[in-house]
Protein backbone atom coordinates (compact mmCIF):
# COMPACT_ATOMS: atom_id res chain seq x y z
CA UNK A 1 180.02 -120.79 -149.78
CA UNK A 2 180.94 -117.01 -149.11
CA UNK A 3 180.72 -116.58 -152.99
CA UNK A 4 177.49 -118.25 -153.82
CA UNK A 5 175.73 -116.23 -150.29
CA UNK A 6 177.24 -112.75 -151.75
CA UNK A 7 175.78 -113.60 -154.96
CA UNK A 8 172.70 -114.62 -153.76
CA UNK A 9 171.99 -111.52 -152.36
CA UNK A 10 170.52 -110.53 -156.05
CA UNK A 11 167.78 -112.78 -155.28
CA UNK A 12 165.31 -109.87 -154.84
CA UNK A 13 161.85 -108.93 -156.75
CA UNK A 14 162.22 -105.86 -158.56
CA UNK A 15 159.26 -104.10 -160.75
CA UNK A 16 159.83 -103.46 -164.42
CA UNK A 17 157.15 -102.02 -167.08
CA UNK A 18 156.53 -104.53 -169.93
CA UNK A 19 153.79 -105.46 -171.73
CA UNK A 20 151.59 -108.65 -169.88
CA UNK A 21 151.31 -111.82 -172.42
CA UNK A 22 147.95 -112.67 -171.92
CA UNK A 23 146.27 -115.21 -169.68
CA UNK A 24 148.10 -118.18 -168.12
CA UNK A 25 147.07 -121.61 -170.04
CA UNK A 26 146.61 -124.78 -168.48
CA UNK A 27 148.47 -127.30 -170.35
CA UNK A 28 146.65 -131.12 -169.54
CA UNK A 29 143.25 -129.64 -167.99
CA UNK A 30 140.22 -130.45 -169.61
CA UNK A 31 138.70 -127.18 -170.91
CA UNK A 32 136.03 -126.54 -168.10
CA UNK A 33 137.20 -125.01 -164.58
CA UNK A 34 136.42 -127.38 -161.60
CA UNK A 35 134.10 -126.11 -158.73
CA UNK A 36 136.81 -127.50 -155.95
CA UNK A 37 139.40 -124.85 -157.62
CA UNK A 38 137.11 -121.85 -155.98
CA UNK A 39 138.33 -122.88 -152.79
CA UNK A 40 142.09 -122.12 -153.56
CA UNK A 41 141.62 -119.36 -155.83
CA UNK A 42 145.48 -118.12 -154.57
CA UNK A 43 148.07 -120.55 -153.21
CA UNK A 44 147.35 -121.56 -149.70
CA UNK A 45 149.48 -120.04 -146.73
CA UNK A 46 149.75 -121.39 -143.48
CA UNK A 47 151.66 -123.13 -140.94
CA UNK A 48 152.18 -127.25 -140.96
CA UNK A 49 153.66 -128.93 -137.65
CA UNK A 50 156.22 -131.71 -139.45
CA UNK A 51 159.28 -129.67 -139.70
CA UNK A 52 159.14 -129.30 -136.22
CA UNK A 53 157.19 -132.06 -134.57
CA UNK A 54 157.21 -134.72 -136.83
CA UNK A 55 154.80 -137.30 -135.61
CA UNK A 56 154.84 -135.99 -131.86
CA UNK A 57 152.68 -132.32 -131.91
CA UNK A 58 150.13 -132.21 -129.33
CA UNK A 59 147.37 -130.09 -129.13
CA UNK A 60 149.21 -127.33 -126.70
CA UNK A 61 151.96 -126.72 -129.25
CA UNK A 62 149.25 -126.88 -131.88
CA UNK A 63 146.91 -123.68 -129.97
CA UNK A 64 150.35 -121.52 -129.39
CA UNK A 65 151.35 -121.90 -133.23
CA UNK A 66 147.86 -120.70 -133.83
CA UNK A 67 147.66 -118.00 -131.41
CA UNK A 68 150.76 -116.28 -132.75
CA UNK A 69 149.36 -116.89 -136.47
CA UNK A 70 146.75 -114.84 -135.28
CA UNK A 71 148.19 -112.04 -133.55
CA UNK A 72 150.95 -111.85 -136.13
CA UNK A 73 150.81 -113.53 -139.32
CA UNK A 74 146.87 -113.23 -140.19
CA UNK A 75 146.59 -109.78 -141.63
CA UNK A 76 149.54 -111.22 -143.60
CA UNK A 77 147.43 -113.51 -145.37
CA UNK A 78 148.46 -116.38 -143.34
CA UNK A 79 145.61 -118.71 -142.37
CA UNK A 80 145.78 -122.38 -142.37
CA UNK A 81 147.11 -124.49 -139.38
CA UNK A 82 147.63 -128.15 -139.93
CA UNK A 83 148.23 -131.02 -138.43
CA UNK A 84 150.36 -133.55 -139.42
CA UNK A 85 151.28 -137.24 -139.35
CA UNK A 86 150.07 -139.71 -137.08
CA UNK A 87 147.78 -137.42 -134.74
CA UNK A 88 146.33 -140.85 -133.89
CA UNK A 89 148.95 -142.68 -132.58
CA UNK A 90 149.51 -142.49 -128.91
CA UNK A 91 152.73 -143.48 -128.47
CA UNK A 92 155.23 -142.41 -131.08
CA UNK A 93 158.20 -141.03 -131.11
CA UNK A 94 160.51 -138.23 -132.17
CA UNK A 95 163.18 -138.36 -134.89
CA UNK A 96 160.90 -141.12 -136.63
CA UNK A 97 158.01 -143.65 -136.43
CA UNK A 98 157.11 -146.16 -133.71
CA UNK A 99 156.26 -148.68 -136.18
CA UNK A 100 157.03 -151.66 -133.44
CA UNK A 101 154.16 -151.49 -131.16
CA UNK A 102 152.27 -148.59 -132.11
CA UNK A 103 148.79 -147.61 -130.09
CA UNK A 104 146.14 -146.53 -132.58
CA UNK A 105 143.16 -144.80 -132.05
CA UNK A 106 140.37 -146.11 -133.94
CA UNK A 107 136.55 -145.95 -134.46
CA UNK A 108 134.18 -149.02 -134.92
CA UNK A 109 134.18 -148.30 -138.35
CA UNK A 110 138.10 -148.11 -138.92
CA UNK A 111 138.37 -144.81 -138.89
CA UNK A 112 141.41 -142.87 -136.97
CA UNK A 113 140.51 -140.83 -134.29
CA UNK A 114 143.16 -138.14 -132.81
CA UNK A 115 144.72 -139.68 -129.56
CA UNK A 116 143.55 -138.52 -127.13
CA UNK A 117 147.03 -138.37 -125.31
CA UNK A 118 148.09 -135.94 -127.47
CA UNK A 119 145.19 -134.17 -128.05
CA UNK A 120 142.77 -133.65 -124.43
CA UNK A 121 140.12 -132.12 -126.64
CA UNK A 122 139.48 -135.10 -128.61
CA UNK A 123 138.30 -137.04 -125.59
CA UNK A 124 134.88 -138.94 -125.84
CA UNK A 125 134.81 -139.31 -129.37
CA UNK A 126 134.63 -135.52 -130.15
CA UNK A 127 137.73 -136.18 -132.42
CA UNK A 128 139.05 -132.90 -133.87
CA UNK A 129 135.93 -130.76 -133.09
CA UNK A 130 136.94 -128.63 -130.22
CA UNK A 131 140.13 -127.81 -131.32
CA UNK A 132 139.10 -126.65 -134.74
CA UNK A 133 136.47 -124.81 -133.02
CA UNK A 134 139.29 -123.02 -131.23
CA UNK A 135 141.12 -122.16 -134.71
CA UNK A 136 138.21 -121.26 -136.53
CA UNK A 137 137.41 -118.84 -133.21
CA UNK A 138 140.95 -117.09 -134.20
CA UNK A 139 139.72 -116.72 -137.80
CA UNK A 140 141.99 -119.00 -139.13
CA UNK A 141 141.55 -122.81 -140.71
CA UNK A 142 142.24 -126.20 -139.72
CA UNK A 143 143.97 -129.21 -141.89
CA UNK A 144 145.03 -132.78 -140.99
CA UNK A 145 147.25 -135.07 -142.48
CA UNK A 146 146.13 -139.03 -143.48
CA UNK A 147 148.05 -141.48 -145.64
CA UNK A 148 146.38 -142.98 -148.75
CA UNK A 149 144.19 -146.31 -148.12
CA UNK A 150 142.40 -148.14 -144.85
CA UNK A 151 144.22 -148.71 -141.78
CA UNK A 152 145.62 -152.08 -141.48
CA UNK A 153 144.37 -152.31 -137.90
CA UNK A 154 141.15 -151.36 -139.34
CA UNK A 155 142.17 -154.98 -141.74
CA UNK A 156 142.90 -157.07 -138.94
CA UNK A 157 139.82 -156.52 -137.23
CA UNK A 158 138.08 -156.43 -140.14
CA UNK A 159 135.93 -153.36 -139.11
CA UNK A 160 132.48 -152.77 -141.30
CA UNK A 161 132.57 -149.72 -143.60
CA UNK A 162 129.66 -147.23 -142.48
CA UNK A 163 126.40 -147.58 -144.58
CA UNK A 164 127.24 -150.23 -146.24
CA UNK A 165 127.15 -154.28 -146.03
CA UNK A 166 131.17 -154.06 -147.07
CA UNK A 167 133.85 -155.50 -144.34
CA UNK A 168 137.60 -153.58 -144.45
CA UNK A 169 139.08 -157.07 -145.48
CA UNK A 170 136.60 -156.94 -148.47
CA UNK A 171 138.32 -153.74 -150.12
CA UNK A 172 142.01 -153.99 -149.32
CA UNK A 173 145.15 -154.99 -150.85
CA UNK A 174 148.41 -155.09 -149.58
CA UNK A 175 149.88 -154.10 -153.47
CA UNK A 176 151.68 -150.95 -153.61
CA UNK A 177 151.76 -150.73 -149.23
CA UNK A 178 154.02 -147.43 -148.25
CA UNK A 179 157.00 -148.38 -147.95
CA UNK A 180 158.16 -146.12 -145.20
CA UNK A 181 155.09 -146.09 -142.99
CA UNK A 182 153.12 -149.81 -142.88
CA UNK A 183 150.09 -148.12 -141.33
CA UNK A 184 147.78 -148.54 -144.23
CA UNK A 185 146.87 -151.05 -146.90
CA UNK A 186 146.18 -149.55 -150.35
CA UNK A 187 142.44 -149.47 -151.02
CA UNK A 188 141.23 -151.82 -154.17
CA UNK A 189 139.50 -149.09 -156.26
CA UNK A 190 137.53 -151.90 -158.33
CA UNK A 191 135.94 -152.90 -154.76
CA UNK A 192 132.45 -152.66 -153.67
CA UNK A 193 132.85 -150.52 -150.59
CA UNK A 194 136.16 -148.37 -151.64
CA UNK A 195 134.34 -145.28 -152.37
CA UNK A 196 132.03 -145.84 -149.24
CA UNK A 197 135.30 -146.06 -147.02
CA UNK A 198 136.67 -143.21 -148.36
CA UNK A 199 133.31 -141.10 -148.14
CA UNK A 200 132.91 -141.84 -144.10
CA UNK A 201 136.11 -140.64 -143.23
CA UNK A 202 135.92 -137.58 -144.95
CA UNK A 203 132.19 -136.68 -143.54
CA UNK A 204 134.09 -137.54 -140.30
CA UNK A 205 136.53 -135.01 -140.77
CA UNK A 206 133.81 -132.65 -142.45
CA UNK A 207 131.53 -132.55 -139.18
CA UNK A 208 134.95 -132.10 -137.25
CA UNK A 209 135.22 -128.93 -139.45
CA UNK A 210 138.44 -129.50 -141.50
CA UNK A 211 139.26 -127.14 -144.11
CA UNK A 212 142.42 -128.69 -145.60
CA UNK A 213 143.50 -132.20 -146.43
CA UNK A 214 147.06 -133.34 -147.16
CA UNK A 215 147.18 -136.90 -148.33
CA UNK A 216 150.20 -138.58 -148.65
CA UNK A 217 151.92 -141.78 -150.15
CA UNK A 218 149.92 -140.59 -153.19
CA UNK A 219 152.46 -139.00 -156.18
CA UNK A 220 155.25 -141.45 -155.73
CA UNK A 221 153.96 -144.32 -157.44
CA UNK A 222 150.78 -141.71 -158.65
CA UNK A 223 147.54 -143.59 -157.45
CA UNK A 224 144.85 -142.72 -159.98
CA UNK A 225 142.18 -144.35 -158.32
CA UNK A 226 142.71 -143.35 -155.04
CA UNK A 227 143.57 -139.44 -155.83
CA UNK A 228 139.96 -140.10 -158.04
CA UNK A 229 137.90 -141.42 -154.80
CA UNK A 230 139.36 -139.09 -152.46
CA UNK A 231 137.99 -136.02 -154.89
CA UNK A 232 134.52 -137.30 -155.05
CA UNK A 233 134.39 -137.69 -151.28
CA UNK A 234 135.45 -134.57 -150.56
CA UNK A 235 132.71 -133.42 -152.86
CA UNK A 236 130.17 -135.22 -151.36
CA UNK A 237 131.19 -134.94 -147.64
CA UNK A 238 129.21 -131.26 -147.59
CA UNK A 239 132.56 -129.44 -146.71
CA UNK A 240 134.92 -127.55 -149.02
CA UNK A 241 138.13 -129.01 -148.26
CA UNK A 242 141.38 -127.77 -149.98
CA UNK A 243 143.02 -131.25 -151.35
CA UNK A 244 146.71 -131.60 -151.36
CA UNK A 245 148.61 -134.91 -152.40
CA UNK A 246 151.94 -135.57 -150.77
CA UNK A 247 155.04 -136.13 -151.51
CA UNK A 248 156.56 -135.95 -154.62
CA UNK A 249 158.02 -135.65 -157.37
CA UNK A 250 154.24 -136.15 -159.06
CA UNK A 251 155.68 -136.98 -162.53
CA UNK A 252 154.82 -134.36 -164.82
CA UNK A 253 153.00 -136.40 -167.02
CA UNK A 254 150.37 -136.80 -164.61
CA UNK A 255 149.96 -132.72 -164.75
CA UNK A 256 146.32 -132.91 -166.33
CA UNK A 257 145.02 -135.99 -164.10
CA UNK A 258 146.61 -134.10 -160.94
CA UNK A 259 145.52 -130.44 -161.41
CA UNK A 260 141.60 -132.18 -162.10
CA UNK A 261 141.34 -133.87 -158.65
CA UNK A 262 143.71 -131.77 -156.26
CA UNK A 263 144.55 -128.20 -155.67
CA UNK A 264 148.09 -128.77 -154.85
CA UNK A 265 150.32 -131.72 -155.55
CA UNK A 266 153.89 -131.83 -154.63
CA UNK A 267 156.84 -131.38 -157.06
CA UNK A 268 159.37 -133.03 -154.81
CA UNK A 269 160.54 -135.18 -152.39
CA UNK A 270 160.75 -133.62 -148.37
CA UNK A 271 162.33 -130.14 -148.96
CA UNK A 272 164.67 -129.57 -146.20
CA UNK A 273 167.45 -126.77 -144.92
CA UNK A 274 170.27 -127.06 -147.34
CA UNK A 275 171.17 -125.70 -150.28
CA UNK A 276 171.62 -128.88 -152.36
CA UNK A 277 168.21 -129.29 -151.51
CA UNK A 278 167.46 -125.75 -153.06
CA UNK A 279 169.27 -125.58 -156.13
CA UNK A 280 167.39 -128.10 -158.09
CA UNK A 281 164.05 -126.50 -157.26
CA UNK A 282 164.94 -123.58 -159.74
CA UNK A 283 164.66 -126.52 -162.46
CA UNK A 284 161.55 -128.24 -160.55
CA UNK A 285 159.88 -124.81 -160.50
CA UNK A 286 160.47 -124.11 -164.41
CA UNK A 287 159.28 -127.44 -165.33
CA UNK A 288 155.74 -127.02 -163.52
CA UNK A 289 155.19 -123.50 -164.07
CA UNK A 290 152.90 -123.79 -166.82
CA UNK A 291 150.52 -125.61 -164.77
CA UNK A 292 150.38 -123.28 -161.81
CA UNK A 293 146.47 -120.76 -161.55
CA UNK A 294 143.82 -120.03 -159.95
CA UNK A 295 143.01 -123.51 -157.70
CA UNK A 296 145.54 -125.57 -159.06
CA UNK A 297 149.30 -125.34 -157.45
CA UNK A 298 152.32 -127.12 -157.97
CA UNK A 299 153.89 -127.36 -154.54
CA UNK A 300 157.43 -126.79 -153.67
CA UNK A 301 156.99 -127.96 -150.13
CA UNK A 302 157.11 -126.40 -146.84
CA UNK A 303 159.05 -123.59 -146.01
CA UNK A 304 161.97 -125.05 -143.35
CA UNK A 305 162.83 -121.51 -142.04
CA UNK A 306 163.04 -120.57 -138.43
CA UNK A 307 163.08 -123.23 -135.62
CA UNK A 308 162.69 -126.87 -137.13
CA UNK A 309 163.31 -129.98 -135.42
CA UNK A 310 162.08 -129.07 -132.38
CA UNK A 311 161.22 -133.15 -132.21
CA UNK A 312 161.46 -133.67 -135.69
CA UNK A 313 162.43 -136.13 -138.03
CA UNK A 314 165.46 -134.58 -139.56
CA UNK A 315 168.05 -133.54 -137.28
CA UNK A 316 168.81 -131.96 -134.17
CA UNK A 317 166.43 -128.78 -132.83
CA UNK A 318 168.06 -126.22 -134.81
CA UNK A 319 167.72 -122.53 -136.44
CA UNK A 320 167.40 -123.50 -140.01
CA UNK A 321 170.68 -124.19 -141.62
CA UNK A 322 170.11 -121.56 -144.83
CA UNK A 323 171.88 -118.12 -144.66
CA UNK A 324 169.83 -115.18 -144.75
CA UNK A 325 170.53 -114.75 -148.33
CA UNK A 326 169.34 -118.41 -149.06
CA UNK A 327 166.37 -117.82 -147.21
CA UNK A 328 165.92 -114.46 -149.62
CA UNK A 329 166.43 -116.85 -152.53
CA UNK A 330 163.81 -119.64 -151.01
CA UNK A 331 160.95 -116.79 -150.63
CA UNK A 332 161.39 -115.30 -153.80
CA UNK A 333 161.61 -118.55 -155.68
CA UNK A 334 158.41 -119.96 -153.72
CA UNK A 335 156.71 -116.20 -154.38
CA UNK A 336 157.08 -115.70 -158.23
CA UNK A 337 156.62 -119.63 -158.92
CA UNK A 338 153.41 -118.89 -156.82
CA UNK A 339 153.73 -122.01 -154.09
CA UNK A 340 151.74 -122.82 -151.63
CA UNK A 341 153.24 -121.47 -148.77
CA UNK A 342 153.25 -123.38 -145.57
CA UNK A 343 155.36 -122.82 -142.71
CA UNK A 344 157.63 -125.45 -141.33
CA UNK A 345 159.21 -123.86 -137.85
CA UNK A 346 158.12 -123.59 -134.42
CA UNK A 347 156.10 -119.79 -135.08
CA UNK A 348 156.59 -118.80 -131.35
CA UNK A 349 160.28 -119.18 -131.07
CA UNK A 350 160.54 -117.27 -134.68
CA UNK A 351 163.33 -114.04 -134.61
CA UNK A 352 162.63 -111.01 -136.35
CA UNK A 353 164.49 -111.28 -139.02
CA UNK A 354 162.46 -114.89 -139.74
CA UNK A 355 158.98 -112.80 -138.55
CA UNK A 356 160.09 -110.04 -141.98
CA UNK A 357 160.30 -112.51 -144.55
CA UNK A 358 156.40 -113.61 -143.39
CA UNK A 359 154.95 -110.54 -143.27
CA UNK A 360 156.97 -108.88 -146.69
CA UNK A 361 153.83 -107.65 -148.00
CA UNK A 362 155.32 -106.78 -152.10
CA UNK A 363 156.59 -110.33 -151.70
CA UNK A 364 153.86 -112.29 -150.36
CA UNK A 365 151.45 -109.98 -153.07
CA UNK A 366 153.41 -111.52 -155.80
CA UNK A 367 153.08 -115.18 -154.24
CA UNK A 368 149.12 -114.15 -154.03
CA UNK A 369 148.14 -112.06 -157.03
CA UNK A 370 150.32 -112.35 -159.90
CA UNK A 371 149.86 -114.75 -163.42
CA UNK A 372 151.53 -116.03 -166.18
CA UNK A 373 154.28 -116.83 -163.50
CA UNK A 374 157.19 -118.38 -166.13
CA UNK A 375 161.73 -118.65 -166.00
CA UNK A 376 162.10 -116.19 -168.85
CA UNK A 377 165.71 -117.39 -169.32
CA UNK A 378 168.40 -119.71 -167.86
CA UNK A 379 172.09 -118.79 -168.60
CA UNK A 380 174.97 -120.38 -166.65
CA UNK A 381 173.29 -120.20 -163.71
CA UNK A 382 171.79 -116.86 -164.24
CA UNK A 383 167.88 -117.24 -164.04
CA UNK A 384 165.48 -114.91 -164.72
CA UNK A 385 161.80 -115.35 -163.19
CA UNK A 386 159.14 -113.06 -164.91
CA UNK A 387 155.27 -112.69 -163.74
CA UNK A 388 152.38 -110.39 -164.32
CA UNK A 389 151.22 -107.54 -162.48
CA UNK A 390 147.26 -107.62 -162.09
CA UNK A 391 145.01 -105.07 -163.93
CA UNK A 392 148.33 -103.39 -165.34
CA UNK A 393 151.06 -103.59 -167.65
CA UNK A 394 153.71 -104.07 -165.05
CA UNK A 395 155.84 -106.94 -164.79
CA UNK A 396 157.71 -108.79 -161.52
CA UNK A 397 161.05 -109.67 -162.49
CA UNK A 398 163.41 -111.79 -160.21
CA UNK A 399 166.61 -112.17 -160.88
CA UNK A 400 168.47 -115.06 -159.07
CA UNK A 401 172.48 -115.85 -159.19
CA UNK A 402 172.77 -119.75 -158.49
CA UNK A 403 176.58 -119.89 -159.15
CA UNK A 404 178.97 -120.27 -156.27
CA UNK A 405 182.15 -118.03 -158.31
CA UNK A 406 181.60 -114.38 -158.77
CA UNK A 407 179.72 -112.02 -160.14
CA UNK A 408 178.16 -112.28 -163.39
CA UNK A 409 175.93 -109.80 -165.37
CA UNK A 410 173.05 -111.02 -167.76
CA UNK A 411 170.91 -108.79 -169.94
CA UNK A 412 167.52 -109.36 -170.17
């Protein structure tokens, strides 16, 4: 381990003059820009509450993580502030899922509402309103999480589906169910009523004001249909909404399908603090890198840096388990690959030394404004990351050192 952490320490983004090659291509796209990629025209930053909450935030933790995004990390370029799983369960728990008795919260038309338990604001059926009211107020944005299909509460009681003569039982199958979470039923896309479903919730969460969508139990099998639907109601529910499928690995062949319907997808499974977890990204990132522009981003996953596991559902509360030199490596992997950048630690308990890495301006500009983001070479471990600068000639170049024995050079 010493090895690999001194070595690691050449992770850094250095400058070099070379000649730019030309505009990035996008490999599987059709050949006409979407209007939904305007709305993530550079990879999205932000701050997401499952690293350290899991299922359990509340609305308090959720207002303090936004507060200090806005008193620290804004003029960054940090912005969004999500919510994730089960905001409408009452009663779950940390370190996992209640999935034995479970208290949803529910409209008449089988739509989740946040609990109100967890979240004050939501009482009366004003669901997410106020408190994206209260993010907005701090200039910043608001996402949710929701898992792919109709609630099978929403099944059982065989709710109607607003403005239309549909039923929930009418549109359901229980074919290709989650595995890990038995919350929802996957949604028949051949139905009468499956598009309608999926249009009322999001024109629920549209006139609650949500920017930013992560859907998940959608990449691994990839859902077609239901990545399809959930694109044209986001179109038609009157609010942009950034659209990001969850979790991975989206299998590469579904690059031009993907990159048409969402603005991020995921490239892997739950990214966590170790570095087994982090050396096979350098591969993950190569592979996808042709795919990554302007509204369209391959997603290495959150960042699990600072305090994670406050209550979450991988581990004890802990200071991430990376070295500082790892968590160099992570940034500049996730900057020149241009991820989507979303913050998985408790943002009020961050140190300074976690507080520098989110606010390295050079680094976060390369994340934000650079193109044509490729591995220019791969040799024993050596890798060499290459992007262009904008309106110049200049080059980033990262050099990274992923062996755990000793210094090596490589010529470039």
């Amino acid at each position: 381990m010493k090895n690999r952490t001194n070595l690691l320490l050449l992770s850094i983004v250095v400058f070099l003059m070379a000649s730019c090659a030309g505009k990035q291509t996008k490999p599987g796209a059709d050949n006409q820009d979407k209007q939904f990629w305007q709305i993530a025209k550079t990879p999205p930053m932000g701050w997401n509450s499952w690293d350290c909450y899991g299922p359990t935030v509340t609305e308090t933790e959720i207002r303090a993580n936004a507060d200090y995004m806005a008193e620290h990390l804004k003029q960054h370029g940090w912005e969004y502030i999500v919510v994730d799983i089960r905001w409408f369960v009452e009663n779950d728990k940390a370190g996992g899922y209640n999935q034995t008795d479970p208290i949803y919260t529910m409209d008449e038309y089988g739509r989740f509402l946040p609990a109100v338990k967890k979240f004050p604001s939501a009482a009366d059926g004003n669901g997410f309103k106020t408190l994206a009211d209260y993010i907005h107020s701090k200039g910043l944005k608001f996402g949710i999480h929701l898992m792919r299909g109709i609630p099978v509460e929403a099944v059982k009681k065989n709710t109607p589906i607003l403005e239309s003569n549909v039923k929930a039982s009418e549109i359901y199958s229980d074919s290709l169910q989650c595995q890990w979470l038995r919350d929802m039923y996957t949604i028949d896309t051949l139905k009468t009523g499956a598009q309608e479903y999926y249009n009322s919730i999001f024109k629920l969460y549209a006139s609650w004001g949500v920017d930013y969508v992560k859907v998940d139990d959608l990449s691994r099998p990839y859902h077609h249909g239901e990545i399809a639907m959930i694109r044209k109601a986001i179109d038609q529910s009157g609010r942009p909404m950034v659209f990001s499928t969850s979790p991975g690995a989206t299998p590469l062949e579904k690059a031009g399908h993907v990159m048409n319907h969402a603005n991020l997808w995921r490239i892997c499974d739950d990214f966590w603090d170790n570095w087994g977890m982090l050396h096979p990204q350098f591969k993950r990132c190569a592979d996808w890198a042709p795919y990554v522009g302007e509204g369209h981003w391959p997603d290495a996953d959150m960042l699990p840096l600072g305090r994670i596991s406050v209550r979450g559902e991988r581990g004890a509360d802990r200071m991430t388990g990376f070295t500082q030199t790892e968590q160099y490596t992570l940034m500049n992997l996730w900057a020149i690959f241009c991820s989507p950048l979303m913050f998985g630690g408790d943002l009020p308990s961050n140190d300074e030394f976690t507080l520098s890495l989110l606010t390295n301006d050079e680094v976060l500009a390369v994340n934000q404004h650079s193109s044509n983001n490729k591995q220019l070479k791969e040799e024993n471990g050596l890798i060499v990351w290459t992007a262009n600068v904008p309106e110049t000639e200049d080059k980033h170049v990262a050099f990274f050192n992923s062996n755990d024995a000793g210094i090596s050079d490589i010529s470039v």
